[in-house]
Protein backbone atom coordinates (compact mmCIF):
# COMPACT_ATOMS: atom_id res chain seq x y z
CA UNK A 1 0.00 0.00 0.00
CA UNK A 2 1.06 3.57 -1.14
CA UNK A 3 -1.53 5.74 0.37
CA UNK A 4 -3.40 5.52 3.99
CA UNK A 5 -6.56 7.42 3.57
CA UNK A 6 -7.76 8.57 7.43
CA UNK A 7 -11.11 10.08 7.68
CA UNK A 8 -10.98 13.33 10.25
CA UNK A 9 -13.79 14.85 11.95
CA UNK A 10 -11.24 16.02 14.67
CA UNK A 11 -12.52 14.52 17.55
CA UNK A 12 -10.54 12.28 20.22
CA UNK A 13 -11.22 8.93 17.99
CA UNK A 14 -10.77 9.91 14.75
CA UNK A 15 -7.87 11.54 15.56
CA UNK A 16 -6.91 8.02 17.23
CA UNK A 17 -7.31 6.59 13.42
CA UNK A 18 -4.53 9.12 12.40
CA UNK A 19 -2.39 7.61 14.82
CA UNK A 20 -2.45 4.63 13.80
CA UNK A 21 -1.75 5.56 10.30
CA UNK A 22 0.99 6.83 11.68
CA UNK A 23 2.45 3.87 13.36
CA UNK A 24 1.66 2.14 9.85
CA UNK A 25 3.73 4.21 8.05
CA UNK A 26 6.64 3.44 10.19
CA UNK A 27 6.97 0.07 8.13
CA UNK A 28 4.82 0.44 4.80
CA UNK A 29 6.46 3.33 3.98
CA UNK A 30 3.40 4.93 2.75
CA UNK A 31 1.90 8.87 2.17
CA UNK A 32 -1.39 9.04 4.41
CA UNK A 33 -4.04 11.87 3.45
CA UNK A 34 -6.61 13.09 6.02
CA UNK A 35 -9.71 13.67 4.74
CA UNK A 36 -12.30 16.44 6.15
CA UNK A 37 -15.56 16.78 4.49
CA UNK A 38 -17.76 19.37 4.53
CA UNK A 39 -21.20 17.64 4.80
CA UNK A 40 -23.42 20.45 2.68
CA UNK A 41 -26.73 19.64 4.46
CA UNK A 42 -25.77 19.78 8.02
CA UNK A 43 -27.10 22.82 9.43
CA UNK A 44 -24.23 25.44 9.24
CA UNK A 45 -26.17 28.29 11.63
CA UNK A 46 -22.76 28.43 13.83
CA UNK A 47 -19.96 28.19 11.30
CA UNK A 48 -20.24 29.41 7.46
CA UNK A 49 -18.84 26.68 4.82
CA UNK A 50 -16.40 29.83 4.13
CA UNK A 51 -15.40 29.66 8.24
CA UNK A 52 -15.49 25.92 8.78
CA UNK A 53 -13.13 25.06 6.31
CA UNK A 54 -10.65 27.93 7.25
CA UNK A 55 -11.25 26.21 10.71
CA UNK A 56 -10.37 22.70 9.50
CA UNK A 57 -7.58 24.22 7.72
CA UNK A 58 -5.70 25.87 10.54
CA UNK A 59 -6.44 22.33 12.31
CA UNK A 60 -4.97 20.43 10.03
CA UNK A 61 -1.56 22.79 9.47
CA UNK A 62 -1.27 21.75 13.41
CA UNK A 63 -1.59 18.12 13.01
CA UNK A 64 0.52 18.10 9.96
CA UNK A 65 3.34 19.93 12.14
CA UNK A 66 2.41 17.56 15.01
CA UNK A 67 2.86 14.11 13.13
CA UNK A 68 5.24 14.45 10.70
CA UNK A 69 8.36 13.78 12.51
CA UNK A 70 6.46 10.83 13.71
CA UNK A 71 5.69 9.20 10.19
CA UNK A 72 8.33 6.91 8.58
CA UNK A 73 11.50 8.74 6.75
CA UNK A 74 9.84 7.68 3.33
CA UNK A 75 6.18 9.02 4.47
CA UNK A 76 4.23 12.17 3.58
CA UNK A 77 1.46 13.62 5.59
CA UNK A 78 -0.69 15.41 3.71
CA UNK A 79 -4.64 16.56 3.92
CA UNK A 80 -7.64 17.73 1.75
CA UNK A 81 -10.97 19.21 2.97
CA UNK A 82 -14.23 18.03 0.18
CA UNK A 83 -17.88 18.94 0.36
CA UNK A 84 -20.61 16.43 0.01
CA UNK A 85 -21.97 13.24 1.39
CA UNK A 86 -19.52 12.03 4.21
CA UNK A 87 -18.64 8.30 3.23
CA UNK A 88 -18.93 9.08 -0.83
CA UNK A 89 -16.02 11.56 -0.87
CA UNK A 90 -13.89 9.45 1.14
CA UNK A 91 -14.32 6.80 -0.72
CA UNK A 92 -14.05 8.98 -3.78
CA UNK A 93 -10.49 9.99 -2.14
CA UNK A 94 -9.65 6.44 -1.81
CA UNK A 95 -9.90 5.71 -4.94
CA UNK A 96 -8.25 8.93 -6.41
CA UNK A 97 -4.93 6.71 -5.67
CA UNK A 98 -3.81 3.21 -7.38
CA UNK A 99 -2.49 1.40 -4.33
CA UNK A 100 -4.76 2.76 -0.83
CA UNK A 101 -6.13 1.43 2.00
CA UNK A 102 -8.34 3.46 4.81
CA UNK A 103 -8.14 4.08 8.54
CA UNK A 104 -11.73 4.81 9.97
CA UNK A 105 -12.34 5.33 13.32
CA UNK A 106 -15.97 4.13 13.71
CA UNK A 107 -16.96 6.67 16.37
CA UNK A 108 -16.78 10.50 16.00
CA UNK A 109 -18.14 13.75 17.32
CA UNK A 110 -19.95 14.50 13.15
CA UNK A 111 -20.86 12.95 10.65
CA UNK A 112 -19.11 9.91 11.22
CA UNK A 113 -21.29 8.26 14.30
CA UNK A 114 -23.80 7.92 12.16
CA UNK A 115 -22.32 6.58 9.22
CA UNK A 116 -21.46 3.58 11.01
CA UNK A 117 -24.40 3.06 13.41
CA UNK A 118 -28.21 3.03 12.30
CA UNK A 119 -29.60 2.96 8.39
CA UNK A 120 -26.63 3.96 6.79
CA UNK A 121 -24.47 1.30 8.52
CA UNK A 122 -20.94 0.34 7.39
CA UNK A 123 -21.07 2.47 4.29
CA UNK A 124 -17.56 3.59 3.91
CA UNK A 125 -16.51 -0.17 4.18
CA UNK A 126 -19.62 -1.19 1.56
CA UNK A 127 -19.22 1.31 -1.05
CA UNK A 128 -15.26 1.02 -1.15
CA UNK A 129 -13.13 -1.90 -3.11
CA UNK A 130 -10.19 -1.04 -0.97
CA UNK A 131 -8.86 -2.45 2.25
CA UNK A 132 -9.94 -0.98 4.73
CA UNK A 133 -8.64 -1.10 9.35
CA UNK A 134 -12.03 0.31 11.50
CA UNK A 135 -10.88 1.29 14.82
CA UNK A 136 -14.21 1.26 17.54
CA UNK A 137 -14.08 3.65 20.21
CA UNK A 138 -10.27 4.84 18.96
CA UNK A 139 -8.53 1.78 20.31
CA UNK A 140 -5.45 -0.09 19.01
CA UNK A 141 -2.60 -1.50 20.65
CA UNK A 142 0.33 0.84 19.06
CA UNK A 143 1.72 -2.53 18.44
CA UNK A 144 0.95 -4.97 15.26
CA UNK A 145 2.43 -8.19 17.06
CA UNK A 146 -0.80 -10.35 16.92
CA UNK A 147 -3.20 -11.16 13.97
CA UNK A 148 -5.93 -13.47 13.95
CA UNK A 149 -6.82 -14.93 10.49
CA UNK A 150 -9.87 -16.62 11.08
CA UNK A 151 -10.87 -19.53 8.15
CA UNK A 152 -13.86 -20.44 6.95
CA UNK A 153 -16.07 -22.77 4.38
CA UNK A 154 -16.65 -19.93 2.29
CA UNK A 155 -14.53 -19.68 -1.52
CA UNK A 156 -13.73 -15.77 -0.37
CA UNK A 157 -12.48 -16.72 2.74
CA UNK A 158 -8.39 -17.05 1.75
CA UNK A 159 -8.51 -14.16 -0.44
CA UNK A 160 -7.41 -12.00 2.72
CA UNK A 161 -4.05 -13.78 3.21
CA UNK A 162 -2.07 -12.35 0.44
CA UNK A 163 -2.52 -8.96 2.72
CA UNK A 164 -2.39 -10.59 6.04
CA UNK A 165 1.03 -12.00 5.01
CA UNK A 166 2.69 -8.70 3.76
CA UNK A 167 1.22 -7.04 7.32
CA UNK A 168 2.53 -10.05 9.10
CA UNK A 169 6.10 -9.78 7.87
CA UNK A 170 6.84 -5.96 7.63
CA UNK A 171 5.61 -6.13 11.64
CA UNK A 172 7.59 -9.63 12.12
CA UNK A 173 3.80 -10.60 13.81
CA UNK A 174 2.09 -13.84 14.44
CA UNK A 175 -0.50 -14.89 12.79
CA UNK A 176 -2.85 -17.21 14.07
CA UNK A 177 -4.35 -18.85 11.47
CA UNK A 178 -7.94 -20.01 13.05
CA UNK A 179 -10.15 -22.43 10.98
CA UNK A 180 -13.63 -22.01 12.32
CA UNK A 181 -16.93 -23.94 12.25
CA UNK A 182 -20.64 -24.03 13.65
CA UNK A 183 -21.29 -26.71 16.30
CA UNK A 184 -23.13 -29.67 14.27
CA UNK A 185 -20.87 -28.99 11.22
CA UNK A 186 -19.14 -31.61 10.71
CA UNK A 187 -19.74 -32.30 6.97
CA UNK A 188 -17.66 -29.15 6.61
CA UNK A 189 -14.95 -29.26 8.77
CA UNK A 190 -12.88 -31.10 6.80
CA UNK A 191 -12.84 -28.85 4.33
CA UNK A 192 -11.93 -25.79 6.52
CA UNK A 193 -9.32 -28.10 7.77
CA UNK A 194 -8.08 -28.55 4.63
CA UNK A 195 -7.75 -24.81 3.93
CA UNK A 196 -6.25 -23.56 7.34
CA UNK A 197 -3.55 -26.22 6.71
CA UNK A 198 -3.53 -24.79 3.36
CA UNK A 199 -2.98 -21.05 4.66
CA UNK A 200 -1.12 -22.75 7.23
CA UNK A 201 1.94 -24.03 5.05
CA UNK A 202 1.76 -20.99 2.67
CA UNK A 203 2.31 -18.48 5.64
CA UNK A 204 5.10 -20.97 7.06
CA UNK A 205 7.26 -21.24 3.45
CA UNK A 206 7.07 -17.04 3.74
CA UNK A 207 8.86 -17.24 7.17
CA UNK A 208 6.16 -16.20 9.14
CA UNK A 209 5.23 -17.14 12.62
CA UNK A 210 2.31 -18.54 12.27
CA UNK A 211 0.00 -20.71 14.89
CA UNK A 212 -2.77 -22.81 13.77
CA UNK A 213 -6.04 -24.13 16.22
CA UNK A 214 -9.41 -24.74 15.38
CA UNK A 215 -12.60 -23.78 16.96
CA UNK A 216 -16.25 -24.74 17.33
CA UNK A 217 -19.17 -22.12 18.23
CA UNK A 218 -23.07 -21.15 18.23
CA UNK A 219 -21.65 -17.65 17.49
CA UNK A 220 -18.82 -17.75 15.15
CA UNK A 221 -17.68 -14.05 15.82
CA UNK A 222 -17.94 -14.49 19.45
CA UNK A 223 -15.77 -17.67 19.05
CA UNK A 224 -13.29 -15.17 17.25
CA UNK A 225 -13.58 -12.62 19.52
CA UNK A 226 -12.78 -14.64 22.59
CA UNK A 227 -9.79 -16.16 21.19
CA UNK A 228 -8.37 -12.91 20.22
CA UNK A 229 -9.09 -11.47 23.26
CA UNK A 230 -7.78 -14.76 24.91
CA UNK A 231 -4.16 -14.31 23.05
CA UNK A 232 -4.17 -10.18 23.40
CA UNK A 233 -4.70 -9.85 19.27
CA UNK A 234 -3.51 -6.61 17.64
CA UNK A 235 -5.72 -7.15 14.95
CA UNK A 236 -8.55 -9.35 13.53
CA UNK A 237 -8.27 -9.88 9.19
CA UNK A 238 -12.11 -10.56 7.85
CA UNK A 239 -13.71 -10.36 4.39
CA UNK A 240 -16.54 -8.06 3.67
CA UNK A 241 -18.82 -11.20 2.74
CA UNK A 242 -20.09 -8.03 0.61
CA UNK A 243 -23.69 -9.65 -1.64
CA UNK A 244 -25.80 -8.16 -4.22
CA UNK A 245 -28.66 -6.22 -3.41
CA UNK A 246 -31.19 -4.94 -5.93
CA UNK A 247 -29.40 -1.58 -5.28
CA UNK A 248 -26.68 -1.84 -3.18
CA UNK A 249 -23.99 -4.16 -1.38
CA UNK A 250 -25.26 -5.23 2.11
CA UNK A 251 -22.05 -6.35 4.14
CA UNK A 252 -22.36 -9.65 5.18
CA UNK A 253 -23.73 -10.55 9.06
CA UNK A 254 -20.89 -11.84 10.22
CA UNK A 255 -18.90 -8.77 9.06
CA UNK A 256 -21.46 -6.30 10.83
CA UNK A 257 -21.20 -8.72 14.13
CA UNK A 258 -17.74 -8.23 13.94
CA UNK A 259 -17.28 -4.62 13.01
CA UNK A 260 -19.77 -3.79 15.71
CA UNK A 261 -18.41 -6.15 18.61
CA UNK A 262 -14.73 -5.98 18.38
CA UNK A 263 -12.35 -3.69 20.67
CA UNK A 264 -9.71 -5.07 18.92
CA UNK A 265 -8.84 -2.86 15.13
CA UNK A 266 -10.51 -5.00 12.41
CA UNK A 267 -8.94 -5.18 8.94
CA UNK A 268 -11.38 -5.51 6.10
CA UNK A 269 -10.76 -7.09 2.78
CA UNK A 270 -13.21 -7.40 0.04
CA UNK A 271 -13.73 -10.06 -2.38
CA UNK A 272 -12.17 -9.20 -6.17
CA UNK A 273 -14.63 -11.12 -7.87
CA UNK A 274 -17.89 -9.70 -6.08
CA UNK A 275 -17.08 -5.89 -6.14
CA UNK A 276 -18.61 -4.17 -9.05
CA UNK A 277 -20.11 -0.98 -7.58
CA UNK A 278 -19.33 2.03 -9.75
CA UNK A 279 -16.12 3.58 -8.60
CA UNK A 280 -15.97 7.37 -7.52
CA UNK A 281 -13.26 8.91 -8.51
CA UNK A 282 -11.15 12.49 -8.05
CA UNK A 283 -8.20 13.68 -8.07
CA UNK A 284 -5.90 12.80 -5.02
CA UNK A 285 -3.92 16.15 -4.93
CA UNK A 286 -4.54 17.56 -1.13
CA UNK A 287 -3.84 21.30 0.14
């Protein structure tokens, strides 16, 4: 990944999700862009458009002064302020760059609160093809030592390793690679057998630490959850399980479960094959 896009509403916790794009550009050696956007039909009685973005400007010439000696030597911290609907233009930003990934904090004092809670659930993560790490509540470990890779009977369900892997060895971290099945399903463990021991080998000919151990649940994201809380995780690596609406992409239950449940930063992958949305697209120059 070249580019770590890190939505910023300037509160506590999505200023938490800048952080850790910082600490991730310590070893991907990667530009990160904050993004500010000017939501056009919030009610603007206090601050002009004019005034608030002068406001987010000044704000952001602080944290630019603030985290750039922190970022790593090959890094650039830069920012851009948009007006529109919240979760479109970040997406739109995302995708104004060839290699990018996104940092979301999924709390916020604006706009962002309610992008991820309510109707418009999870719509950054559903409307983007990109990878993208939600934070809930600001929290992360400032350490990447930890990642549970859970496996499952779904085709999808591998397609996050590739990315686990290159996470796992620029932190030297251990993955735990964590084939996991409902209680009763025993026609298909065997097969999710077969696949973590297939993940399994493939992360151990890369020279990864890697652990293996398979679990059995009612709950499958509780199961996940417990074991990563269990072996103090640093991070949990899902797919979107993104489907087809007649309109939209719906992310998949056990993504929401997880997305909403988790302390622990969540990295989301999405399926190649399923993503079709139209892209939006910009230009990824920032002030």
């Amino acid at each position: 990944m070249k580019h770590i896009i890190v939505p910023i509403d300037f509160s506590k916790d999505s200023l938490n999700g800048l952080k850790m794009a910082v600490f991730l550009s310590k070893k991907m050696d990667c530009h990160i862009q904050m993004v500010f956007v000017q939501d056009k039909v919030q009610d603007h009685a206090r601050f002009s458009l004019v005034e608030e973005k002068n406001d987010a400007t000044l704000k952001f010439e602080k944290l630019v002064l603030e985290y750039t000696p922190k970022i790593g030597k090959g890094s650039r911290l830069n920012y851009i302020i948009k007006k529109g609907k919240i979760y479109k233009k970040i997406v739109e930003q995302a995708e104004a760059f060839e290699d990018s990934m996104l940092v979301c904090s999924t709390h916020g004092a604006s706009g962002f609160e309610a992008l991820f809670i309510g109707s418009n659930a999870f719509r950054i993560v559903t409307a983007t093809d990109r990878p993208v790490i939600t934070i809930r509540h600001g929290r992360f470990h400032k350490q990447l030592k930890k990642i549970i890779l859970p496996i499952d009977i779904t085709a999808d369900s591998r397609q996050k390793v590739p990315l686990t892997a290159e996470l796992a060895q620029l932190f030297d971290a251990e993955v735990h690679v964590v084939g996991v099945t409902s209680w009763g399903a025993e026609d298909i463990e065997a097969k999710v057998k077969a696949y973590t021991n297939q993940v399994y080998e493939f992360l151990d000919a890369n020279n990864i630490k890697v652990v293996k151990e398979y679990l059995h649940g009612d709950n499958i994201t509780d199961v996940i959850l417990d074991y990563a809380q269990k072996v103090n995780a640093d991070l949990i690596s899902i797919m979107s399980e993104q489907s087809v609406s007649i309109s939209n992409f719906v992310l998949g239950s056990y993504a929401q479960q997880m997305l909403n449940k988790s302390k622990i930063p969540v990295l989301i992958v999405h399926p190649k094959e399923v993503f079709v949305m139209g892209s939006f697209r910009t230009q990824g120059s920032a002030y």
